[in-house]
Protein backbone atom coordinates (compact mmCIF):
# COMPACT_ATOMS: atom_id res chain seq x y z
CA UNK A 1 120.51 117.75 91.09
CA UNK A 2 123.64 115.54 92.21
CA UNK A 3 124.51 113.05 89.98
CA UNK A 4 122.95 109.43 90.98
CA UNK A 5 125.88 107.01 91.45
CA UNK A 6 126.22 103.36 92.81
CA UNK A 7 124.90 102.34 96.49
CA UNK A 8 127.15 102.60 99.43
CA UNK A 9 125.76 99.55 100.73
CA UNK A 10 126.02 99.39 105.17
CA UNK A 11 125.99 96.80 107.51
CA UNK A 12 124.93 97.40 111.18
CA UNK A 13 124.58 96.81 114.19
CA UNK A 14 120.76 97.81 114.99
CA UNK A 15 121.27 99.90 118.27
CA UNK A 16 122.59 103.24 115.69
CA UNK A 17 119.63 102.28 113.17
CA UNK A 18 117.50 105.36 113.42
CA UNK A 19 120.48 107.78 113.62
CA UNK A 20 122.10 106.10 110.46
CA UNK A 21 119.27 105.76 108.75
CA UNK A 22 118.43 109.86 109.01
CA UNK A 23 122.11 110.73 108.31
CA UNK A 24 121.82 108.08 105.26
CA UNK A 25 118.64 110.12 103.94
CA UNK A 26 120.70 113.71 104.28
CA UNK A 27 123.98 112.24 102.46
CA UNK A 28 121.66 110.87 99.63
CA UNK A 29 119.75 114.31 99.12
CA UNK A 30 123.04 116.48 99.51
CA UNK A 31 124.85 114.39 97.54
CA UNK A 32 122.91 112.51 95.02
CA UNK A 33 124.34 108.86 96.28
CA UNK A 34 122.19 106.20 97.57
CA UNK A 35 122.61 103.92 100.39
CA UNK A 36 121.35 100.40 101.23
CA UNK A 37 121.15 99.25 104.64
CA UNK A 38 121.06 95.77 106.48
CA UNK A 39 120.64 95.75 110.69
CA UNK A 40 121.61 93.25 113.00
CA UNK A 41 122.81 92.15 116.25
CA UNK A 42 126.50 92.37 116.30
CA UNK A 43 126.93 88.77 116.34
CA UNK A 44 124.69 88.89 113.18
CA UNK A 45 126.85 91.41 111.70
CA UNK A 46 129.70 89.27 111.98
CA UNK A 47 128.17 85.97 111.19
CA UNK A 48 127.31 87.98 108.08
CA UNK A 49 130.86 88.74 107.09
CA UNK A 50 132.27 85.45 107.82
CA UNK A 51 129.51 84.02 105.38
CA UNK A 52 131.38 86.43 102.85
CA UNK A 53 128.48 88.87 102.63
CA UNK A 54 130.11 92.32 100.56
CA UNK A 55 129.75 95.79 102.14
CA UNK A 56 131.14 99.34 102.05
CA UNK A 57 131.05 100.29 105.44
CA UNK A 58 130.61 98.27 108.71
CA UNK A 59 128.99 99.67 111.62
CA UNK A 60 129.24 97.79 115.35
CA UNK A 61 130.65 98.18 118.81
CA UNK A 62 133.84 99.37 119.07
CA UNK A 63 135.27 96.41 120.74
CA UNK A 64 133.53 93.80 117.35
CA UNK A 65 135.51 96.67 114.91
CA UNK A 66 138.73 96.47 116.83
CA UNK A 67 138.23 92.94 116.26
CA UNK A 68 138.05 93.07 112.76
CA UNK A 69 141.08 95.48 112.62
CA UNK A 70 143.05 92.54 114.07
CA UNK A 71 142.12 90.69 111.90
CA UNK A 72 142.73 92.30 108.69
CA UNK A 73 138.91 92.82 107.24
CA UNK A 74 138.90 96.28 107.32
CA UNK A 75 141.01 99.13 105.12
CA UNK A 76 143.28 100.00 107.85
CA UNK A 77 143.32 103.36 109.28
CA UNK A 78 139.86 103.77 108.91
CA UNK A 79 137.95 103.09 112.04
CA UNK A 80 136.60 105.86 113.70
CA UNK A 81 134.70 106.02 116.74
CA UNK A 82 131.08 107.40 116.44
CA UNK A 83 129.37 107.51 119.78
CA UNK A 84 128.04 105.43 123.02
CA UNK A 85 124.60 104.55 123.98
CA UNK A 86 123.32 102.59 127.29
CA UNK A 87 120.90 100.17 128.26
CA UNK A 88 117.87 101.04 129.56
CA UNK A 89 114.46 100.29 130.35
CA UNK A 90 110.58 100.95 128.90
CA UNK A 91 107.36 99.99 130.02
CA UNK A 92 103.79 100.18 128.23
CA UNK A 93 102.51 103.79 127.36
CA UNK A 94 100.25 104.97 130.38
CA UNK A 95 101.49 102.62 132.70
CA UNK A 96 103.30 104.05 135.66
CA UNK A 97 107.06 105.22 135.14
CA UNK A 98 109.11 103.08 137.61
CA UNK A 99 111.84 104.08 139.40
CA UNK A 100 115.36 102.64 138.08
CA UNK A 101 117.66 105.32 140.06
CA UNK A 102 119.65 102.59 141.31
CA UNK A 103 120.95 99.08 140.88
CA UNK A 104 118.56 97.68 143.91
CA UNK A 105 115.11 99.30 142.25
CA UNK A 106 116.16 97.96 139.48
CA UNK A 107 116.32 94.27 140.71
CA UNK A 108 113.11 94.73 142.30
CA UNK A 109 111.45 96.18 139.16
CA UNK A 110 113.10 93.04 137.25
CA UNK A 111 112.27 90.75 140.00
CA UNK A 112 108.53 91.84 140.67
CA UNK A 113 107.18 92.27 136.40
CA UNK A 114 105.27 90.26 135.31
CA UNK A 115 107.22 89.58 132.23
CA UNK A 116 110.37 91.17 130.89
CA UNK A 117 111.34 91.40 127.27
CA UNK A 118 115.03 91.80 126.15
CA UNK A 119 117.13 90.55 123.54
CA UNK A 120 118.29 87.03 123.55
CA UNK A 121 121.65 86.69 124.46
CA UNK A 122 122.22 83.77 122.49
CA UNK A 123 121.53 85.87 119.11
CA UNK A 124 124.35 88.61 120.02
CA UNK A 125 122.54 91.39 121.46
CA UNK A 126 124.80 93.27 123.32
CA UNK A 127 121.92 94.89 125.63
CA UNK A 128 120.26 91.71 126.82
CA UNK A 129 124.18 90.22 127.13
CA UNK A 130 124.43 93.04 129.48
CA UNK A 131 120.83 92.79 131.38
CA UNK A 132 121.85 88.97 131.84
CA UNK A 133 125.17 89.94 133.50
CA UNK A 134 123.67 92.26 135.42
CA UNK A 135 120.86 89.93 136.91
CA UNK A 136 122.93 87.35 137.50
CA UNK A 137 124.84 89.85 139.45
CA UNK A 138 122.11 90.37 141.06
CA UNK A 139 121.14 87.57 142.26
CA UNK A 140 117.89 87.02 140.19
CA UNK A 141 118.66 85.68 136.73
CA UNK A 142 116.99 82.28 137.52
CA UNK A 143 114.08 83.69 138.32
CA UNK A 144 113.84 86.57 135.92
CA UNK A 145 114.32 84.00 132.86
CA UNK A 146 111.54 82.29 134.07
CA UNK A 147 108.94 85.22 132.94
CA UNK A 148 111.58 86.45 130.34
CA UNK A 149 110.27 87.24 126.88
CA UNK A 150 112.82 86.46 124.53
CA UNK A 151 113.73 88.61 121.43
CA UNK A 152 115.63 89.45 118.14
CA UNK A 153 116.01 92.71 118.24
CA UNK A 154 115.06 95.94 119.94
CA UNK A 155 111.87 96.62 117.47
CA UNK A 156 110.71 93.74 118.72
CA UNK A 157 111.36 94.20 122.31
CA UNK A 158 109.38 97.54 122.14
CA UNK A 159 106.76 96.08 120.18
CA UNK A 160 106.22 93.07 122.89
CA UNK A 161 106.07 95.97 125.16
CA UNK A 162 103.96 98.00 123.71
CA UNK A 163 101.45 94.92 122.82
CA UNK A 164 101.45 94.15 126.82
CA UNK A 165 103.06 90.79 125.84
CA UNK A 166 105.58 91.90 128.19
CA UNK A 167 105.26 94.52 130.94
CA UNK A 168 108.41 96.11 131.02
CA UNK A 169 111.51 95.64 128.68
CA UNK A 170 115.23 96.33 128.11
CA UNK A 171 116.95 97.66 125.09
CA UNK A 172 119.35 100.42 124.44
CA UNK A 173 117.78 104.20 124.43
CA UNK A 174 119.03 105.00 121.72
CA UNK A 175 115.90 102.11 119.98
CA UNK A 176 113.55 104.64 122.39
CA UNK A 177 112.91 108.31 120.35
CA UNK A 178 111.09 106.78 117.72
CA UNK A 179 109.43 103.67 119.22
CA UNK A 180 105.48 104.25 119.53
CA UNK A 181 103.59 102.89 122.05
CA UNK A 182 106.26 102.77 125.03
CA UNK A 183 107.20 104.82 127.58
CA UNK A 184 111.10 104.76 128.48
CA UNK A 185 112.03 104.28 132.10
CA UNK A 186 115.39 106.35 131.11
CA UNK A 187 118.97 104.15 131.62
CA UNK A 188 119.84 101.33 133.96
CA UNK A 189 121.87 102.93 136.50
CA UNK A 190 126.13 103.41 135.78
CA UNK A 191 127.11 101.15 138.68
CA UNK A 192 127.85 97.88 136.33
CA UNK A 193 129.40 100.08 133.57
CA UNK A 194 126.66 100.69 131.48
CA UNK A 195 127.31 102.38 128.29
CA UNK A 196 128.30 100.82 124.97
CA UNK A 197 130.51 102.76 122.52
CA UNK A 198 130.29 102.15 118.58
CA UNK A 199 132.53 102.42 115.98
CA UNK A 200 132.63 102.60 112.01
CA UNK A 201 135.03 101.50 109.06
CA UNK A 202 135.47 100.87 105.35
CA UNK A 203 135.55 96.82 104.58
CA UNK A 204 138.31 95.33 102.24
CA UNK A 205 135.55 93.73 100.59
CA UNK A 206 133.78 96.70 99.55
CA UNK A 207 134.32 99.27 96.68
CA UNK A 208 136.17 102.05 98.86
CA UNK A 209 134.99 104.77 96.73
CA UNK A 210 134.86 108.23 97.41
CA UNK A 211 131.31 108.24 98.59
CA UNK A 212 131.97 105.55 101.27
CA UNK A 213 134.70 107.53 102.90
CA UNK A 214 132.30 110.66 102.70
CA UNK A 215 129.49 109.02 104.32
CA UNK A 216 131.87 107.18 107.34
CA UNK A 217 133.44 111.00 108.17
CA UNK A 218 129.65 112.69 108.08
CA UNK A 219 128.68 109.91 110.60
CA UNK A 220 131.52 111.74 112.95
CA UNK A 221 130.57 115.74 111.01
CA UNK A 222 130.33 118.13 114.00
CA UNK A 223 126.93 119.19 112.56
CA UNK A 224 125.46 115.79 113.36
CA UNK A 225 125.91 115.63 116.61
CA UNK A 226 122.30 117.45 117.40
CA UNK A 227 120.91 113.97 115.75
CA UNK A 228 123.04 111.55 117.77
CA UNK A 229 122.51 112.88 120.77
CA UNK A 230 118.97 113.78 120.29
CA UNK A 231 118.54 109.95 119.34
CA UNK A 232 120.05 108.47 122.94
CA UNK A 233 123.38 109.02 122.05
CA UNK A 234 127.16 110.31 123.59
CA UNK A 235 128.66 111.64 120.37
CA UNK A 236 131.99 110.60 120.15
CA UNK A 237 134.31 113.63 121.21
């Protein structure tokens, strides 16, 4: 059996939770290290660091971990891109599929629910940042944020869905595969630029061991690419 050694302890945004959390449980059995996990919003993620929270590895979208680059918190020459996910929607399990297949079904879909759940803007989630751009785009962000059921995170978007506390509801796919109770309504059509890419890196702040740096290159190991993609994913190429 591996030898046990000290955590590589993450900190993540929450859209690549289920894939990390899988990859986390392979790397611990092949290699006998543990891993602890925290999950936010980006803008939690950073809020996080500036507070002078201590991690190995930092997990977010590519354009927060450029940011960070610039600004000297990570070991430089580390980042690596990992993949890109998009936003898309779900409704209830059972209820009727609707049809998203382009930007104007989708502003009808938004503008006729009865409620819509995404994640509050004003917490850093980059999918309901995006829905709100999109309906204001639109046209219909007044209206929309009239019914709109505001939330922290993409659990509990599908889990307002699911409960019928909203009717349909917008996170990124990739928070789909393993969500119970939902049906997804596949991705909001590419016309607004819909995809968000992620990225990795070692902190300064954390131990850079050699574990850390094994566990960021598996995230990008060509035999993991099955699990990102099957997970809502573009693996990085």
């Amino acid at each position: 059996m591996p030898e046990v050694s000290n955590p590589v302890v993450v900190l993540s945004a929450g859209a690549v939770e289920y894939v990390i959390r899988q990859l986390g449980r392979r790397f611990t059995e092949d290699n006998g290290t543990p891993l602890e996990f925290t999950f936010r919003t980006i803008a939690g993620v950073k809020k996080l660091l500036v507070e002078g929270v201590k991690a190995d590895i930092v997990v977010g979208t590519s354009g927060a971990i450029r940011e960070m680059e610039v600004a000297g918190t990570l070991v430089a020459g580390t980042s690596t891109e990992i993949g890109s996910t998009e936003t898309g929607m779900c409704v209830r399990q059972g209820a009727k599929i609707p049809d998203i297949s382009t930007p104007e079904k989708l502003r009808d879909l938004l503008s006729g629910a009865r409620s819509v759940a995404y994640s509050d803007p004003k917490v850093g989630g980059s999918s309901g940042i995006y829905l709100v751009a999109f309906m204001d785009r639109m046209g219909i962000l007044a209206d929309v944020q009239k019914k709109s059921v505001l939330c922290k995170n993409g659990e509990d978007i599908v889990r307002a869905v699911a409960s019928g506390e909203a009717e349909v509801g917008s996170t990124f796919v990739s928070e789909f595969p393993l969500a119970t109770g939902i049906t997804s309504a596949g991705a909001i059509p590419l016309a607004f630029g819909n995809a968000t890419s992620y990225a990795a890196a070692l902190l300064k702040s954390g131990s850079n061991s050699d574990a850390s740096r094994r566990f960021l290159a598996s995230l990008r190991a060509a035999e993991h690419r099955t699990i990102w993609s099957s997970n809502g994913f573009q693996p990085a190429a």
